[in-house]
C-alpha atoms as a PDB file:
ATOM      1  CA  UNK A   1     233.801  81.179 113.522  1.00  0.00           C
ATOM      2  CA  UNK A   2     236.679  79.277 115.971  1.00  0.00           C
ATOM      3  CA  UNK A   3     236.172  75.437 116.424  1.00  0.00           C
ATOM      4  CA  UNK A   4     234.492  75.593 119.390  1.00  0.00           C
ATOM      5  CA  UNK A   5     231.220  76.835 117.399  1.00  0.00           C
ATOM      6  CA  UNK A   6     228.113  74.205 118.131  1.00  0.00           C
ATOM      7  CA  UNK A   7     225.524  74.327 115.152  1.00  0.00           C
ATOM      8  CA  UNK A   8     222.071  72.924 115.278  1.00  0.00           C
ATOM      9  CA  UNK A   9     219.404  71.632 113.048  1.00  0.00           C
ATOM     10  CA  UNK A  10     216.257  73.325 114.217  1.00  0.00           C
ATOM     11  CA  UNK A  11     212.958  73.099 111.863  1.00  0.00           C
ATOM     12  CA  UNK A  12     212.080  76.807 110.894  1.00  0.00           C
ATOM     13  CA  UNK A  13     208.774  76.435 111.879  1.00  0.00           C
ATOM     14  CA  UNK A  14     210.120  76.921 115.390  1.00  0.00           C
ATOM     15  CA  UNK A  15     212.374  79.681 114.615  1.00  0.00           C
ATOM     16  CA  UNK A  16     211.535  83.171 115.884  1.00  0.00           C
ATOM     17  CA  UNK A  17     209.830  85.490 113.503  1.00  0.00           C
ATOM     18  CA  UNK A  18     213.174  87.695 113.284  1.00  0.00           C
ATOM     19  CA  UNK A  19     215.289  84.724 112.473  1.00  0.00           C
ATOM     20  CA  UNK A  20     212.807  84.154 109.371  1.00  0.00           C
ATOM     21  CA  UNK A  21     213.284  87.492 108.458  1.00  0.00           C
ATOM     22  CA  UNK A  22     216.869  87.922 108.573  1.00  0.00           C
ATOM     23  CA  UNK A  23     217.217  84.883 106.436  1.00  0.00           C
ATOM     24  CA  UNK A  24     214.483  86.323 103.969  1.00  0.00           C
ATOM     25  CA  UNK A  25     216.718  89.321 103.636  1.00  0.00           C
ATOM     26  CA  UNK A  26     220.099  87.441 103.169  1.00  0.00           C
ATOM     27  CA  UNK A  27     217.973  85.629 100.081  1.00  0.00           C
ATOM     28  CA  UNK A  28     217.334  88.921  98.888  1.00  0.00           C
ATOM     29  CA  UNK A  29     220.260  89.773  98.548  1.00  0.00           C
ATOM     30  CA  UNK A  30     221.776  86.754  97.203  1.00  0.00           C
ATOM     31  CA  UNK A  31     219.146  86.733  94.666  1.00  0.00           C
ATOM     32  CA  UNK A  32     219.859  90.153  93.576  1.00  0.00           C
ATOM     33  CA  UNK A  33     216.308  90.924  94.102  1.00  0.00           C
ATOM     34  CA  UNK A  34     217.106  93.788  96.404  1.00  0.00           C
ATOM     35  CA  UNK A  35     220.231  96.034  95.867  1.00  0.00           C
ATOM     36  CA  UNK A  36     221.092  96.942  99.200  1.00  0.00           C
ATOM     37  CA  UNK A  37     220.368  95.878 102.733  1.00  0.00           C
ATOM     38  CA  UNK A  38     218.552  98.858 103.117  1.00  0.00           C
ATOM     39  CA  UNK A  39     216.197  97.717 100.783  1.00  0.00           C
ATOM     40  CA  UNK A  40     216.128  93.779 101.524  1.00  0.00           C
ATOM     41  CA  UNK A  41     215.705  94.686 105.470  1.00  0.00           C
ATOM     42  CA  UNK A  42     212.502  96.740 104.232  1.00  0.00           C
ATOM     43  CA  UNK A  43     211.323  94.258 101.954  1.00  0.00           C
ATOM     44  CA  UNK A  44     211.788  91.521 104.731  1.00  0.00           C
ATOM     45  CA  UNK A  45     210.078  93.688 107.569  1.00  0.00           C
ATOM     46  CA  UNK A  46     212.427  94.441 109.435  1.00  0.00           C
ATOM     47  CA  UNK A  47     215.272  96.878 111.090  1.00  0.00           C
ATOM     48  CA  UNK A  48     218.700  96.898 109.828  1.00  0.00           C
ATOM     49  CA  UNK A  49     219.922  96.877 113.695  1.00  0.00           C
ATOM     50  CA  UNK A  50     218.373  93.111 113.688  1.00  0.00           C
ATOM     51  CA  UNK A  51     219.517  92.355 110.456  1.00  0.00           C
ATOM     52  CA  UNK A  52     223.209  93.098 111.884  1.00  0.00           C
ATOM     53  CA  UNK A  53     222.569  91.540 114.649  1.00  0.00           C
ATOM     54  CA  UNK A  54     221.567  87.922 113.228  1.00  0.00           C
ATOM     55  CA  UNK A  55     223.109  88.134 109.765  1.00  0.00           C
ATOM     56  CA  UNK A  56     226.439  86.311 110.766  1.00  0.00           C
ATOM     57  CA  UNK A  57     224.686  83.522 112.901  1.00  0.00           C
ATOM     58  CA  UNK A  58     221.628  82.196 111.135  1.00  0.00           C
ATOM     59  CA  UNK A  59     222.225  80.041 107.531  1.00  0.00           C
ATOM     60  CA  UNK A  60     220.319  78.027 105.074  1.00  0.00           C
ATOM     61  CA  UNK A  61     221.743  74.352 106.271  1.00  0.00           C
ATOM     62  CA  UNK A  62     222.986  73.415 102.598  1.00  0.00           C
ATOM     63  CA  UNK A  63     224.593  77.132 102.781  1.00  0.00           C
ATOM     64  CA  UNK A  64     226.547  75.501 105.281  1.00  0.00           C
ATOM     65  CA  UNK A  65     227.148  72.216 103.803  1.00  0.00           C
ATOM     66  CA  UNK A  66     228.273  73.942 100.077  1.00  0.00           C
ATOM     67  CA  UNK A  67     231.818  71.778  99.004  1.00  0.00           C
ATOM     68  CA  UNK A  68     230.568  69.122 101.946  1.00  0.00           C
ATOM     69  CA  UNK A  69     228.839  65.714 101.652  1.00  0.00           C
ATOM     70  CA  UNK A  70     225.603  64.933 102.054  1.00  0.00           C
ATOM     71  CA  UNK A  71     223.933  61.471 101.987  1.00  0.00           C
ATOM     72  CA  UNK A  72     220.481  60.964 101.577  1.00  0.00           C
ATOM     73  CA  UNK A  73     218.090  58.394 102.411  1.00  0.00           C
ATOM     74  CA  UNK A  74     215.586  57.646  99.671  1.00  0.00           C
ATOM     75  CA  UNK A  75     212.302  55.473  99.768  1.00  0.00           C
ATOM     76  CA  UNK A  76     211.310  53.999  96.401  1.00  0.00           C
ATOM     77  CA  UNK A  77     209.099  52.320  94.265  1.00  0.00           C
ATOM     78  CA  UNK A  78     210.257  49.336  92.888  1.00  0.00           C
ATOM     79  CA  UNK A  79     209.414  51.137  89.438  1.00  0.00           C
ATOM     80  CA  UNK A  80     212.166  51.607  86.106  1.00  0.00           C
ATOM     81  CA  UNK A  81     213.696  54.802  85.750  1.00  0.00           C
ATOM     82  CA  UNK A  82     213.174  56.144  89.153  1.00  0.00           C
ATOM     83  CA  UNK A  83     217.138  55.838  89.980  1.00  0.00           C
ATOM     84  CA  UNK A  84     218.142  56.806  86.735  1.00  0.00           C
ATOM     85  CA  UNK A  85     215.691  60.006  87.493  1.00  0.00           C
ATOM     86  CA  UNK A  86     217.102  60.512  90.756  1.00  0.00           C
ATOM     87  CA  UNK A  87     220.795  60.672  89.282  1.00  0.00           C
ATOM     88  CA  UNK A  88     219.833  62.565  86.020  1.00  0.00           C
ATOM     89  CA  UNK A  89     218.763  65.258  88.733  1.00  0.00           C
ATOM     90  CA  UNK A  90     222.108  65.222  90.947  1.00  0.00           C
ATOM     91  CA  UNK A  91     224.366  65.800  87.262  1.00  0.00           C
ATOM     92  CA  UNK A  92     221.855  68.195  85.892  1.00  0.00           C
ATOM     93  CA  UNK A  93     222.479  69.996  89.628  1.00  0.00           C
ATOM     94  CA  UNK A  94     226.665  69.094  88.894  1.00  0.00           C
ATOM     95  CA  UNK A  95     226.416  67.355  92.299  1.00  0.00           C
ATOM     96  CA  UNK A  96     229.002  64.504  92.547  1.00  0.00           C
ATOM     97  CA  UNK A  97     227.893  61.394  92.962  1.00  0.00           C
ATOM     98  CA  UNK A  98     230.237  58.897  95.193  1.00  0.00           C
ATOM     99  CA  UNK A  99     228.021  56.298  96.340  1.00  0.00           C
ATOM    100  CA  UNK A 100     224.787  54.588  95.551  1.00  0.00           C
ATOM    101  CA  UNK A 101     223.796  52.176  98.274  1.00  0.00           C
ATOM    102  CA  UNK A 102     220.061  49.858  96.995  1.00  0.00           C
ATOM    103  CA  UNK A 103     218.607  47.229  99.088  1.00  0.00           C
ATOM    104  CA  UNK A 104     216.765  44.738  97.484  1.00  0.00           C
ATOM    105  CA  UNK A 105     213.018  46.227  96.836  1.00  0.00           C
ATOM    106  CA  UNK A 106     210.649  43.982  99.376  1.00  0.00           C
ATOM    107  CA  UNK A 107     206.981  44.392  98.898  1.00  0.00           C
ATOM    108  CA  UNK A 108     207.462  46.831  96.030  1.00  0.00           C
ATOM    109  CA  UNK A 109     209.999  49.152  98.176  1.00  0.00           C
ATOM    110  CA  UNK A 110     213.265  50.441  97.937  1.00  0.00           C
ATOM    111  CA  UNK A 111     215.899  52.194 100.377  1.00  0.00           C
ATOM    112  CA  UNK A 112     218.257  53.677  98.552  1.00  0.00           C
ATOM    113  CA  UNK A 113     221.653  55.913 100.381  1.00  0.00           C
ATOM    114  CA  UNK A 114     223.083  58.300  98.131  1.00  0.00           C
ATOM    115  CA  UNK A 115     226.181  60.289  98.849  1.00  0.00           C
ATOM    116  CA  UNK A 116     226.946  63.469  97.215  1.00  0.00           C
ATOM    117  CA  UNK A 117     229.808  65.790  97.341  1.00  0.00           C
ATOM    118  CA  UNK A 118     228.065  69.351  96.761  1.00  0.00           C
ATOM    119  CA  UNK A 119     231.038  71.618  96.048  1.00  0.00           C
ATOM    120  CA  UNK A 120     230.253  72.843  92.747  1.00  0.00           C
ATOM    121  CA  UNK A 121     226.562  72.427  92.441  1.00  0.00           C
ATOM    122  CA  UNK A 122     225.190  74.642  90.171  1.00  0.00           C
ATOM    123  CA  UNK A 123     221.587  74.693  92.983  1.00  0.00           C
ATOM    124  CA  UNK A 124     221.256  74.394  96.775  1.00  0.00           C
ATOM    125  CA  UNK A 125     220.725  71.009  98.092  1.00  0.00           C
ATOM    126  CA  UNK A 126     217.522  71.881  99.532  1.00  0.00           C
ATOM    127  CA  UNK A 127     216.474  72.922  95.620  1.00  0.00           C
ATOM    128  CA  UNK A 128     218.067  69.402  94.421  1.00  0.00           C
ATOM    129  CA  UNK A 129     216.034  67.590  97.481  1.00  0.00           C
ATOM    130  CA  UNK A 130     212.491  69.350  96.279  1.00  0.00           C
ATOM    131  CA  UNK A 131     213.179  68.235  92.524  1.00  0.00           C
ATOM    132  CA  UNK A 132     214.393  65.033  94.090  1.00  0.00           C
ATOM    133  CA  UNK A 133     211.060  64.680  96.075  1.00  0.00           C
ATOM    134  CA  UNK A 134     208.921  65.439  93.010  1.00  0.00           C
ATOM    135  CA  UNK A 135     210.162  62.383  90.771  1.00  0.00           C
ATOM    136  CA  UNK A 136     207.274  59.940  90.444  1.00  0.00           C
ATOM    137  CA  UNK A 137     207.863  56.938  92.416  1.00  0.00           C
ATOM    138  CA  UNK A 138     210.348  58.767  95.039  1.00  0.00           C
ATOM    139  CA  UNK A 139     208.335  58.319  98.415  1.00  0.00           C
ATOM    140  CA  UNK A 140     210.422  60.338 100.705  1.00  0.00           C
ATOM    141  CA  UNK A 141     214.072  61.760 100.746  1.00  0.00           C
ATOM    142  CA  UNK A 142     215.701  62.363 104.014  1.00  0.00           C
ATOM    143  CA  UNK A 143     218.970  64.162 105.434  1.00  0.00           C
ATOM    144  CA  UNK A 144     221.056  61.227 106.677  1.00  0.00           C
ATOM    145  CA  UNK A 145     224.396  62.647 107.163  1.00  0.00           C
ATOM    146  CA  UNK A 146     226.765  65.604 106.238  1.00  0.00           C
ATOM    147  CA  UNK A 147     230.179  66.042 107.110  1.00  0.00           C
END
């Protein structure tokens, strides 16, 4: 892809059926769970002429942002540990941590901005944000930046 290549962050409940399924297929693959695209595009539902067709132009967003930095927003309980969770997570993913921003909790709250260089993570981000998300005391996790 030149420079000139605009990407977008669309939510993939929006996303044509087709789009879905090329991306099922790529997993597939990646996965090793089917040998062949012959045999991911039938497993996905779909032709290999649309497969072609979409395979170079539709990726996971942290496929994208692998080796890049990511920041996240966290909201969190004012509760011991739940940092120390949060970054136990990020080495056990080999993310790289390179800052931590905390605000004083008010009303039992925390924002927390944590920026992560992902080149050599061991998961996808969107893996690390799910185990992320299920830490007690983590209230939401959001995308703030990635360059």
């Amino acid at each position: 892809m030149d420079d000139t290549t605009t990407y977008y962050i669309i939510k993939a409940e929006v996303l044509p059926e087709i789009l879905k399924k090329t991306l099922k297929a790529k997993r597939l693959l990646k996965k090793g769970k089917a040998a062949t695209i012959n045999e991911a595009v039938k497993m996905a539902g779909m032709s290999r002429s649309a497969f072609y067709k979409y395979k170079d132009s539709i990726f996971p967003f942290f496929e994208v942002s692998r080796g890049k930095i990511i920041t996240l927003a966290l909201t969190l309980e004012d509760q011991p540990g739940v940092l120390s969770n949060i970054l136990d997570n990020i080495a056990r993913a080999k993310g790289n941590v390179l800052t931590i921003n905390q605000n004083i909790p008010i009303q039992g709250i925390a924002n927390v901005t944590i920026s992560i260089r992902t080149a050599g993570m061991q998961e996808s981000g969107e893996e690390l944000i799910k185990s992320i998300q299920k830490i007690e005391g983590v209230q939401n996790v959001d995308i703030l930046a990635q360059e």
